[in-house]
Protein backbone atom coordinates (compact mmCIF):
# COMPACT_ATOMS: atom_id res chain seq x y z
CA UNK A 1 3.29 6.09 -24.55
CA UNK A 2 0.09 4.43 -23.15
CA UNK A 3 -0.41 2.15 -20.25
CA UNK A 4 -2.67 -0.08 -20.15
CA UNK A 5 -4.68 -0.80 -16.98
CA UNK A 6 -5.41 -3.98 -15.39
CA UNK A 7 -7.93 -5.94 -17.47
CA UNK A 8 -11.73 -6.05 -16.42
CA UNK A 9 -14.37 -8.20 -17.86
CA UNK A 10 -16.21 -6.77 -20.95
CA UNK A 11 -19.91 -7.99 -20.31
CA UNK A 12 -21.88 -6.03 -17.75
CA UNK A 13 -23.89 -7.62 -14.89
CA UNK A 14 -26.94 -6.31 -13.55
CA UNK A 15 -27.52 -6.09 -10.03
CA UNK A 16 -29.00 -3.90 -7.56
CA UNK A 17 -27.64 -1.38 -5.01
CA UNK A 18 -26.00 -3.07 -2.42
CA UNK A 19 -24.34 -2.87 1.02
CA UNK A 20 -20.41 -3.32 1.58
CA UNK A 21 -19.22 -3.89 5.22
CA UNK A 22 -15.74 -2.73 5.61
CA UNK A 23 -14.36 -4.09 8.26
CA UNK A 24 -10.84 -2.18 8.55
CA UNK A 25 -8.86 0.62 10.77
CA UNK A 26 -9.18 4.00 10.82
CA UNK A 27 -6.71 6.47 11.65
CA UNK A 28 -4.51 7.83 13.78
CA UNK A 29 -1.99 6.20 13.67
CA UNK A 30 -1.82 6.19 9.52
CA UNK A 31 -1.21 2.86 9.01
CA UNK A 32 -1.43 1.69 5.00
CA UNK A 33 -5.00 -0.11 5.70
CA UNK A 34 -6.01 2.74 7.89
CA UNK A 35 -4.73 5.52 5.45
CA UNK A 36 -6.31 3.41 1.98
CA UNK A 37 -9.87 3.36 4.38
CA UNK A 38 -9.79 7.24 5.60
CA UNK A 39 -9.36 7.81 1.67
CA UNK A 40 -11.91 5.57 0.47
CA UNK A 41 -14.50 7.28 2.98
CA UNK A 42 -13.13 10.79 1.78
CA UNK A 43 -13.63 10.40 -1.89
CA UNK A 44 -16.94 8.55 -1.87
CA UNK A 45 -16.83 4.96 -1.70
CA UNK A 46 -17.52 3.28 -5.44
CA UNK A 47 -20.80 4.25 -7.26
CA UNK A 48 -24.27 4.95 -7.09
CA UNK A 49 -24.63 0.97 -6.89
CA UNK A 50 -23.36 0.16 -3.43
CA UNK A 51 -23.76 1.73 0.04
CA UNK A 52 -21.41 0.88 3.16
CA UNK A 53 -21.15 0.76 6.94
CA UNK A 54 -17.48 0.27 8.43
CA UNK A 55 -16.48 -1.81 11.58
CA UNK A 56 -13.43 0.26 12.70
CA UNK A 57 -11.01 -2.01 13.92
CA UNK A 58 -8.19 0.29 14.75
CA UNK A 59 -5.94 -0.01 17.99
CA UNK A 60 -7.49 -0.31 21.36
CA UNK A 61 -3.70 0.29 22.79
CA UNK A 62 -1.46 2.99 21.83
CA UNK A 63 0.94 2.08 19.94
CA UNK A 64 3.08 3.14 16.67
CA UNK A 65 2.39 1.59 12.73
CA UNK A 66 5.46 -0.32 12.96
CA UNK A 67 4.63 -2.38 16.70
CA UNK A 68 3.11 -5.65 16.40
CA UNK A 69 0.29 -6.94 18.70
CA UNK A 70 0.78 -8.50 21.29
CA UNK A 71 -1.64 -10.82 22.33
CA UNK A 72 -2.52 -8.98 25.52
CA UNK A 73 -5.80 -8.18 27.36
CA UNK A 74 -6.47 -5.39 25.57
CA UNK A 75 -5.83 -6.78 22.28
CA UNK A 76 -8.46 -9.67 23.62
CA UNK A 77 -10.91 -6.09 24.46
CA UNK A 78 -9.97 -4.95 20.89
CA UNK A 79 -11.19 -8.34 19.49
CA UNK A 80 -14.32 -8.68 21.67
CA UNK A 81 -14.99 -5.10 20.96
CA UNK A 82 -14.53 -5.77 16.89
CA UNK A 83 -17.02 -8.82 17.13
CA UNK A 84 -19.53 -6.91 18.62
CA UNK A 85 -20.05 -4.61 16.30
CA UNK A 86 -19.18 -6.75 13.54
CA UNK A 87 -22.50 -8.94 14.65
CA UNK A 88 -25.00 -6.00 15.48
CA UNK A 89 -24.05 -5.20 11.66
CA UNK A 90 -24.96 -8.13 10.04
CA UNK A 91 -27.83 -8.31 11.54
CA UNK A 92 -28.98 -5.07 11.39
CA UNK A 93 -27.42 -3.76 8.43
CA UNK A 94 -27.04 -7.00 6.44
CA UNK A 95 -24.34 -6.84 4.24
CA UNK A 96 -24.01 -8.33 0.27
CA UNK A 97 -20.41 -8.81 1.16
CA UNK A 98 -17.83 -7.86 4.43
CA UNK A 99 -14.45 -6.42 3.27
CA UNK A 100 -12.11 -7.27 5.86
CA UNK A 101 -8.57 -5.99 5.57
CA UNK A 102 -5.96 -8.30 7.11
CA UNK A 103 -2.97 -6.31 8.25
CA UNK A 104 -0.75 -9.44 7.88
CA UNK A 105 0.91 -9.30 12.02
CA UNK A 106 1.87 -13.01 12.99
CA UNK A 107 -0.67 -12.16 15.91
CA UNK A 108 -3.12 -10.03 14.21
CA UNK A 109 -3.83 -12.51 11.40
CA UNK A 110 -5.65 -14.69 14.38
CA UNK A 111 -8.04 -11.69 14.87
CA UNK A 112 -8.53 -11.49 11.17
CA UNK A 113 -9.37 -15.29 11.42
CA UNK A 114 -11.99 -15.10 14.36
CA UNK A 115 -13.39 -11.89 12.12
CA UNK A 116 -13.37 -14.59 8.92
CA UNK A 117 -14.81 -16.94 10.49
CA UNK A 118 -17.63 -14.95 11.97
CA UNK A 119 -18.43 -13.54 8.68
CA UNK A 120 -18.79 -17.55 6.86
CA UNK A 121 -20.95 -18.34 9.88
CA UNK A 122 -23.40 -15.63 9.18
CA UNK A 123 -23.54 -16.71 5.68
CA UNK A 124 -21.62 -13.68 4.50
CA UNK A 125 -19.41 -12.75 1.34
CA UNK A 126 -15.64 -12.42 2.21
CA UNK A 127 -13.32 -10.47 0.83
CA UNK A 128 -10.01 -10.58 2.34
CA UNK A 129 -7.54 -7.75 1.60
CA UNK A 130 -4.10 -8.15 2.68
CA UNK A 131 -2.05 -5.37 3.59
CA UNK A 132 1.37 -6.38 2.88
CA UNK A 133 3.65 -8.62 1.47
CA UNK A 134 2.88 -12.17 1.49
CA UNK A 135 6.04 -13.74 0.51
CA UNK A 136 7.44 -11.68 3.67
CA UNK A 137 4.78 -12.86 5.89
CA UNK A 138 5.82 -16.29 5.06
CA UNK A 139 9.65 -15.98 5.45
CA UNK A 140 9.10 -14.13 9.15
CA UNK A 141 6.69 -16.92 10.43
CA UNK A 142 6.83 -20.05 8.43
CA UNK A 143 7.68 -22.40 11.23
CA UNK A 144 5.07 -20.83 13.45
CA UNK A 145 1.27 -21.64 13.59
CA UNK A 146 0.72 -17.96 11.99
CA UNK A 147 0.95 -19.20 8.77
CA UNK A 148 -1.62 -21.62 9.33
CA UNK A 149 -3.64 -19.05 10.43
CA UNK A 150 -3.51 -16.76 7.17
CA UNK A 151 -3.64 -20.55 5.19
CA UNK A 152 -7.30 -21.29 7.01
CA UNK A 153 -8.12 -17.18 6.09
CA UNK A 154 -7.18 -17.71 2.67
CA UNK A 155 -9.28 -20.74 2.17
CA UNK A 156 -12.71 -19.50 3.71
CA UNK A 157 -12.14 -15.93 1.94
CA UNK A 158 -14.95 -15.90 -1.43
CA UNK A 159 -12.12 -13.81 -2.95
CA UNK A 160 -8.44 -12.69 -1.93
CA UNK A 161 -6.96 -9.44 -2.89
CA UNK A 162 -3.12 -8.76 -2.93
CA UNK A 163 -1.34 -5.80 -3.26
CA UNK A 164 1.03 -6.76 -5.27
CA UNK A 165 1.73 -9.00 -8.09
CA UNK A 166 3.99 -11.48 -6.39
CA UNK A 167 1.71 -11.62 -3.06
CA UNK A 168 -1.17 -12.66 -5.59
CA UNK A 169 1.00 -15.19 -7.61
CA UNK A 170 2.63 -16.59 -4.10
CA UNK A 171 -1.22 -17.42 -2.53
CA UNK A 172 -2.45 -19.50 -6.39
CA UNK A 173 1.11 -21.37 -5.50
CA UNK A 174 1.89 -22.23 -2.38
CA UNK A 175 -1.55 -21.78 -0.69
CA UNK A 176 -3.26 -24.09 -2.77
CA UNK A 177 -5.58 -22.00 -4.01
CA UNK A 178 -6.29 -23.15 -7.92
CA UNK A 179 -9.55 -21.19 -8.28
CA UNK A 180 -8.21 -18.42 -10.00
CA UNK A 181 -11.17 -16.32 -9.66
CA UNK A 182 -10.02 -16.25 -5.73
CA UNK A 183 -7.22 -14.95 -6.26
CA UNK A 184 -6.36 -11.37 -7.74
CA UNK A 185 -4.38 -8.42 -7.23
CA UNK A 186 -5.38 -4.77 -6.85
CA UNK A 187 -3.04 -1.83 -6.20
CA UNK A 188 -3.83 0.87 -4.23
CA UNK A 189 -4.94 4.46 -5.29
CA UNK A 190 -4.12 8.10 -5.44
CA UNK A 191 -6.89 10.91 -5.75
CA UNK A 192 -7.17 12.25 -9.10
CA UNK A 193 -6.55 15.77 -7.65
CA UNK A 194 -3.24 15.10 -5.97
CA UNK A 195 -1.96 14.40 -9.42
CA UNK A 196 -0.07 17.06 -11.05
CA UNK A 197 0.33 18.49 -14.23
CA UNK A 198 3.62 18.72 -16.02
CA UNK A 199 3.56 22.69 -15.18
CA UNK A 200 4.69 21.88 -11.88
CA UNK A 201 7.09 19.24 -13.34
CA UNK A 202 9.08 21.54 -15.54
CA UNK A 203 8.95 24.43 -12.28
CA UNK A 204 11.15 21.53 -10.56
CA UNK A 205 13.67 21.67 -13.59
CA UNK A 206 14.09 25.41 -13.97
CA UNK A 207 13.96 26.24 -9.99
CA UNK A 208 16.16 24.00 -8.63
CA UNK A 209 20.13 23.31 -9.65
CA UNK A 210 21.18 20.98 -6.85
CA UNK A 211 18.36 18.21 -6.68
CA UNK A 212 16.56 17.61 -3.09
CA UNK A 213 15.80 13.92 -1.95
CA UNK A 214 13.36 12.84 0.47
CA UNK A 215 11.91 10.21 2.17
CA UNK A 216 8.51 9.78 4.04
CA UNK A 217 7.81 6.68 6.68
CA UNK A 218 8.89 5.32 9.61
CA UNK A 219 12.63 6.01 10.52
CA UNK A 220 13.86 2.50 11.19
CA UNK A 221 15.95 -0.74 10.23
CA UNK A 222 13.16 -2.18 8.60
CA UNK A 223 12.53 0.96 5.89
CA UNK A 224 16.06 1.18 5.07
CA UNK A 225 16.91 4.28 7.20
CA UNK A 226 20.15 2.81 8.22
CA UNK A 227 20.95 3.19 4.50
CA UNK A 228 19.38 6.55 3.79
CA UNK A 229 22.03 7.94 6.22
CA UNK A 230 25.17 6.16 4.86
CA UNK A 231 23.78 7.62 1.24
CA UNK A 232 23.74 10.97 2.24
CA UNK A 233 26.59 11.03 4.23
CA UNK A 234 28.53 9.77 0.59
CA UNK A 235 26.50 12.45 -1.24
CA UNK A 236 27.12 15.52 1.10
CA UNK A 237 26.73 17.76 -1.79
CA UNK A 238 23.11 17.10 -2.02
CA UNK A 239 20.49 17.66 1.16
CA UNK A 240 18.48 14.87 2.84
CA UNK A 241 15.17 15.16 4.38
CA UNK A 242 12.73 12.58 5.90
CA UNK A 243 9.94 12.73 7.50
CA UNK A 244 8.44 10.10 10.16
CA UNK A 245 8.52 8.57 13.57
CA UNK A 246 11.99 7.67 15.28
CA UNK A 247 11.93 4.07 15.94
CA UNK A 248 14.12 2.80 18.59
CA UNK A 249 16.16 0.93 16.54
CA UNK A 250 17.35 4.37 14.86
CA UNK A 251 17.22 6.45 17.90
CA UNK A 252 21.32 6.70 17.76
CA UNK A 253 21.63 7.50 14.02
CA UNK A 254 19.63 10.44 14.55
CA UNK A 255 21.64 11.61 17.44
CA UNK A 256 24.64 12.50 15.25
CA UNK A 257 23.39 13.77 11.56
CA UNK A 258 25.15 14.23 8.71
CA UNK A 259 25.02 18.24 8.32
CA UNK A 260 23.84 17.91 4.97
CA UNK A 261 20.24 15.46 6.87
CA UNK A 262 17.17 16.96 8.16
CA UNK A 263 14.76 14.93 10.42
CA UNK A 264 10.94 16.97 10.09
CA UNK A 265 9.54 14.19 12.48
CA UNK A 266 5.48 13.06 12.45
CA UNK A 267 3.93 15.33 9.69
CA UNK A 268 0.35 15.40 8.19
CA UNK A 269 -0.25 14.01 5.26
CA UNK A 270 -1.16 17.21 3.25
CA UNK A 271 2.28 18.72 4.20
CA UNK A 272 3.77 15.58 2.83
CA UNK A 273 2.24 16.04 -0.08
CA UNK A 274 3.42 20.24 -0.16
CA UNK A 275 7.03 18.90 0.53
CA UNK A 276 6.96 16.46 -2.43
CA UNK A 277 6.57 19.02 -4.55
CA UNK A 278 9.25 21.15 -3.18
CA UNK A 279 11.69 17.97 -3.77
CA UNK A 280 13.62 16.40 -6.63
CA UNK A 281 14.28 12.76 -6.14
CA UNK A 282 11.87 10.16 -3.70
CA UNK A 283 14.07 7.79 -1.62
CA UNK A 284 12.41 4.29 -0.13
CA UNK A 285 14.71 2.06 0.48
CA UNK A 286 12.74 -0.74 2.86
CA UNK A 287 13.81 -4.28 3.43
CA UNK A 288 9.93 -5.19 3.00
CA UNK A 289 6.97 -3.32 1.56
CA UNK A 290 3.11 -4.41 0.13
CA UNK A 291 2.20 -1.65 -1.95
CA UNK A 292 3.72 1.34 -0.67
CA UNK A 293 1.42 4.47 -0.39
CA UNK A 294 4.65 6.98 -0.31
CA UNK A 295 5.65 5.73 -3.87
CA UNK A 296 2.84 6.49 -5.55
CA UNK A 297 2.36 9.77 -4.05
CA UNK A 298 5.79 10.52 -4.93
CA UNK A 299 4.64 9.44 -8.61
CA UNK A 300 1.67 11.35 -8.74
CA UNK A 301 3.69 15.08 -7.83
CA UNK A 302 6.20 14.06 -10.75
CA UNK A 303 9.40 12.76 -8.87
CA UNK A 304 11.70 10.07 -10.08
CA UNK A 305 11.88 7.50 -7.30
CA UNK A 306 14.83 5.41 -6.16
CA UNK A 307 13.49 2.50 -4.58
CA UNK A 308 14.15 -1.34 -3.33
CA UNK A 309 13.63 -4.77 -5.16
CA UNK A 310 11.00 -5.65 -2.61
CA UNK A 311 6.76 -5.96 -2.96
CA UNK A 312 5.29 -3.85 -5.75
CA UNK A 313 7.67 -1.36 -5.90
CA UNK A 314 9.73 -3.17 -9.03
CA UNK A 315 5.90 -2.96 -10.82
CA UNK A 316 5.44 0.22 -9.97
CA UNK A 317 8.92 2.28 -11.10
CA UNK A 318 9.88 0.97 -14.52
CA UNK A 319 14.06 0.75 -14.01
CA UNK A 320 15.46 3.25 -15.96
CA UNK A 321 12.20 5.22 -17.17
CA UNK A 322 10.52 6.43 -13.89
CA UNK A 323 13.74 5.70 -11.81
CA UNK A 324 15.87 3.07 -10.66
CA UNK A 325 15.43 -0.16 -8.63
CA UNK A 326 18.09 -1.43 -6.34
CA UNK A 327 18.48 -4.60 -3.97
CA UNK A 328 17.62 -4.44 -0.53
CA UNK A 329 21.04 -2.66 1.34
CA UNK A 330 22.84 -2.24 -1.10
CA UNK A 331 24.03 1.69 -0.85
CA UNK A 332 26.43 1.48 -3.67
CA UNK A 333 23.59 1.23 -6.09
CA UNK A 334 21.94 3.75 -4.13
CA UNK A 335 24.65 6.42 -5.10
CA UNK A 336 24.96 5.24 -8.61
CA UNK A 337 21.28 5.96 -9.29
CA UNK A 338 21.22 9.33 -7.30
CA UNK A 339 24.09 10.29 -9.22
CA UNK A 340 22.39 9.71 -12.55
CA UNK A 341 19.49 11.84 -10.79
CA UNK A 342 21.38 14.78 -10.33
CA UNK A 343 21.05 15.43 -14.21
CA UNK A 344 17.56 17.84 -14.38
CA UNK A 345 16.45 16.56 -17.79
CA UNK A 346 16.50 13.05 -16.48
CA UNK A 347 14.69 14.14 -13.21
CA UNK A 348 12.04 15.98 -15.71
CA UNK A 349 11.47 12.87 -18.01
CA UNK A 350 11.14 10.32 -14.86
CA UNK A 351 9.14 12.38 -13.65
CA UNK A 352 6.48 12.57 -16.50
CA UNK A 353 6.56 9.13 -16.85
CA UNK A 354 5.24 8.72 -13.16
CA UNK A 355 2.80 10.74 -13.82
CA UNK A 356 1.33 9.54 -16.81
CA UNK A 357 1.09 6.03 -15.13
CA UNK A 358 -0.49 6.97 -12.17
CA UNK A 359 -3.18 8.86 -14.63
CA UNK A 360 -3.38 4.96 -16.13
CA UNK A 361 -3.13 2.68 -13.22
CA UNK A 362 -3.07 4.40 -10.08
CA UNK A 363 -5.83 7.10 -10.15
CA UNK A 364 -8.50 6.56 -7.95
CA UNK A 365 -11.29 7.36 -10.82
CA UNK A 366 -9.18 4.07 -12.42
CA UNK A 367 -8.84 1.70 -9.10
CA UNK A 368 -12.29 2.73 -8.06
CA UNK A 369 -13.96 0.88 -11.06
CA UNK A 370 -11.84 -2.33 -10.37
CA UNK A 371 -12.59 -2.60 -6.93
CA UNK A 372 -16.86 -2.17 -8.15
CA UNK A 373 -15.91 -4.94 -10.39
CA UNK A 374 -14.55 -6.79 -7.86
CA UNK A 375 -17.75 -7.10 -5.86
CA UNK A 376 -19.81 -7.15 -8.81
CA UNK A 377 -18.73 -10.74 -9.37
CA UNK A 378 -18.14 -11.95 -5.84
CA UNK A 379 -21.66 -10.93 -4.65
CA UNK A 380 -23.12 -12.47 -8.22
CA UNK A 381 -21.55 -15.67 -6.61
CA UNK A 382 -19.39 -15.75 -10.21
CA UNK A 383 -16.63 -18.08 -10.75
CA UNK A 384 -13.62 -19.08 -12.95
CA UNK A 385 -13.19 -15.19 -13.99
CA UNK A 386 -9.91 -14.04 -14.40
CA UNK A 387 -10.06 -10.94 -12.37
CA UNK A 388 -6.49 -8.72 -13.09
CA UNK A 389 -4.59 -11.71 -12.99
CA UNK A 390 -2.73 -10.12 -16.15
CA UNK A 391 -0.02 -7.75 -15.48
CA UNK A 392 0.23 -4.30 -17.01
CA UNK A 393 1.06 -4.00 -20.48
CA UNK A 394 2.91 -0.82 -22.07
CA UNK A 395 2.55 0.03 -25.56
């Protein structure tokens, strides 16, 4: 069983070392931009071709992953503070190319315009990431001028990345974008060392009779927490645990808990990561997702996941072989496919198919070479390349 990973270009280009500009937010809070940039700066951006400076664009305010901005005088601080920066680096630093990643708010996205815009006065290559799902973006604000916004973005951008498959087909379509050379997608990454071996894997199978499921993100409406609670209160024979920030919208469901349902609150990451492999079965059940970080994390530690027809999850877990898909709300489905997961052989078999294709897609030793390629050809000023515009292909 062999996955193939997304295709790159055969014939090599020679250029010298140059400078990326990442204009993106840290952490806290761990946001998905904010969490893929803290990683990228962990593991050693690309390769001995490029070096970087980042513009760190995170929150001015306090305020959790899941708030919007408001366009406020502090987000207006947060802007003017951004620019600032921005500038003094490409003049001193002078960048090859500016990564910006564009957290797709319907206020944000006229930040990541200003930003845009800045960078095509200067001259500048521009990336544009987007962190989210575009189709999503479009339903929430389509009759508002924020989609005019990420329209003007999209058209100044040298190159637009998507996270997912049907983000990337949904900007060639309806943004009138025909170059397809502008227009790619490229899924996020794990670190090769958080992937596990099949040791672990078969542990799982032998230790544990009645199967674990968990769920890391924010507790709310929009992630499908509602949901999480009606399935465990159905499957009381099993135990629940998630992990995350209370929204509001959730506050009551957590005051009265199924027995069975434990709430761990804010964690660190690297505890996530301990209590994944202490699990059986990954639960993410959102209404809307880009390329969801928790998924393939779940993937890499050898769990099955159950997840929602929404953004890349359907491309990442194969129906049937590395879990099961189900549409948005729909708990029924839920409980079918947890059901099936209570059997450990099927549990042990999903599970070793996650892992092998995060070892062939999602690694970052795999990812890391795509993005290189990426700026290889923007910076060479390339065009009409079909950059991963193929999907994978399993043999």
């Amino acid at each position: 069983m062999k996955f193939g990973p997304i295709p790159i270009m055969s014939h090599s280009i020679e250029i010298a070392k140059k400078r990326i500009l990442l204009v993106s937010p840290l952490p806290p809070p761990y946001g998905g931009a904010a969490t893929w940039t803290s990683a990228l700066l962990r593991y050693g951006l690309l390769t001995k071709d490029y070096r970087f400076r980042i513009v760190n664009t995170a929150y001015t305010t306090e305020r959790l992953t899941h708030q919007g901005a408001d366009i406020n005088t502090g987000e207006i601080k947060r802007l003017i503070w951004i620019l600032l920066r921005l500038i003094k680096q490409l003049f001193v630093y002078k960048p090859d190319l500016i990564h910006l990643n564009c957290c797709l708010s319907t206020e944000g996205i006229f930040r990541d315009l200003i930003i845009g815009a800045a960078v095509k006065l200067f001259g500048k290559k521009l990336a544009v990431h987007y962190r989210g799902h575009i189709p999503d973006f479009y339903r929430r604000c389509k009759r508002r001028i924020s989609f005019s916004a990420m329209i003007q973005l999209s058209r100044i951008a040298d190159i637009n990345i998507s996270v997912n498959e049907k983000s990337r087909a949904f900007i060639g379509k309806n943004l009138k974008i025909r170059n397809v050379s502008k227009s790619i997608f490229l899924p996020n990454f794990i670190d090769d060392h958080r992937i596990v071996n099949t040791d672990v894997i078969k542990h799982r199978k032998v230790g544990n009779c009645t199967p674990k499921c968990f769920y890391a993100g924010s507790l709310s409406v929009a992630k499908g927490f509602p949901e999480f609670i009606e399935v465990a209160k159905r499957k009381n024979n099993l135990q629940f645990v998630a992990a995350g920030s209370i929204h509001a919208d959730c506050e009551h469901l957590v005051k009265n808990l199924p027995s069975n349902v434990d709430i761990l609150g804010d964690i660190s990451p690297d505890r996530i990561f301990e209590l994944l492999k202490e699990t059986d079965i990954f639960l993410l059940l959102s209404h809307s997702e880009g390329f969801p970080n928790a998924v393939v994390e779940a993937m890499a530690t050898g769990l099955p996941v159950v997840g929602t027809n929404t953004g890349a999850i359907p491309d990442m877990i194969d129906n049937g072989k590395g879990g099961y898909i189900c549409d948005i709300g729909n708990s029924d489905q839920v409980v079918t496919a947890i059901g099936r997961l209570e059997n450990p052989d099927l549990r042990y078999n999903c599970g070793t198919y996650n892992v092998e294709k995060v070892l062939a897609s999602y690694a970052y030793s795999i990812v890391i070479k795509q993005i290189c390629k990426v700026y290889d050809y923007v910076i060479a000023g390339i065009n009409q390349v079909e950059l991963f515009t193929e999907k994978r292909s399993i043999e």
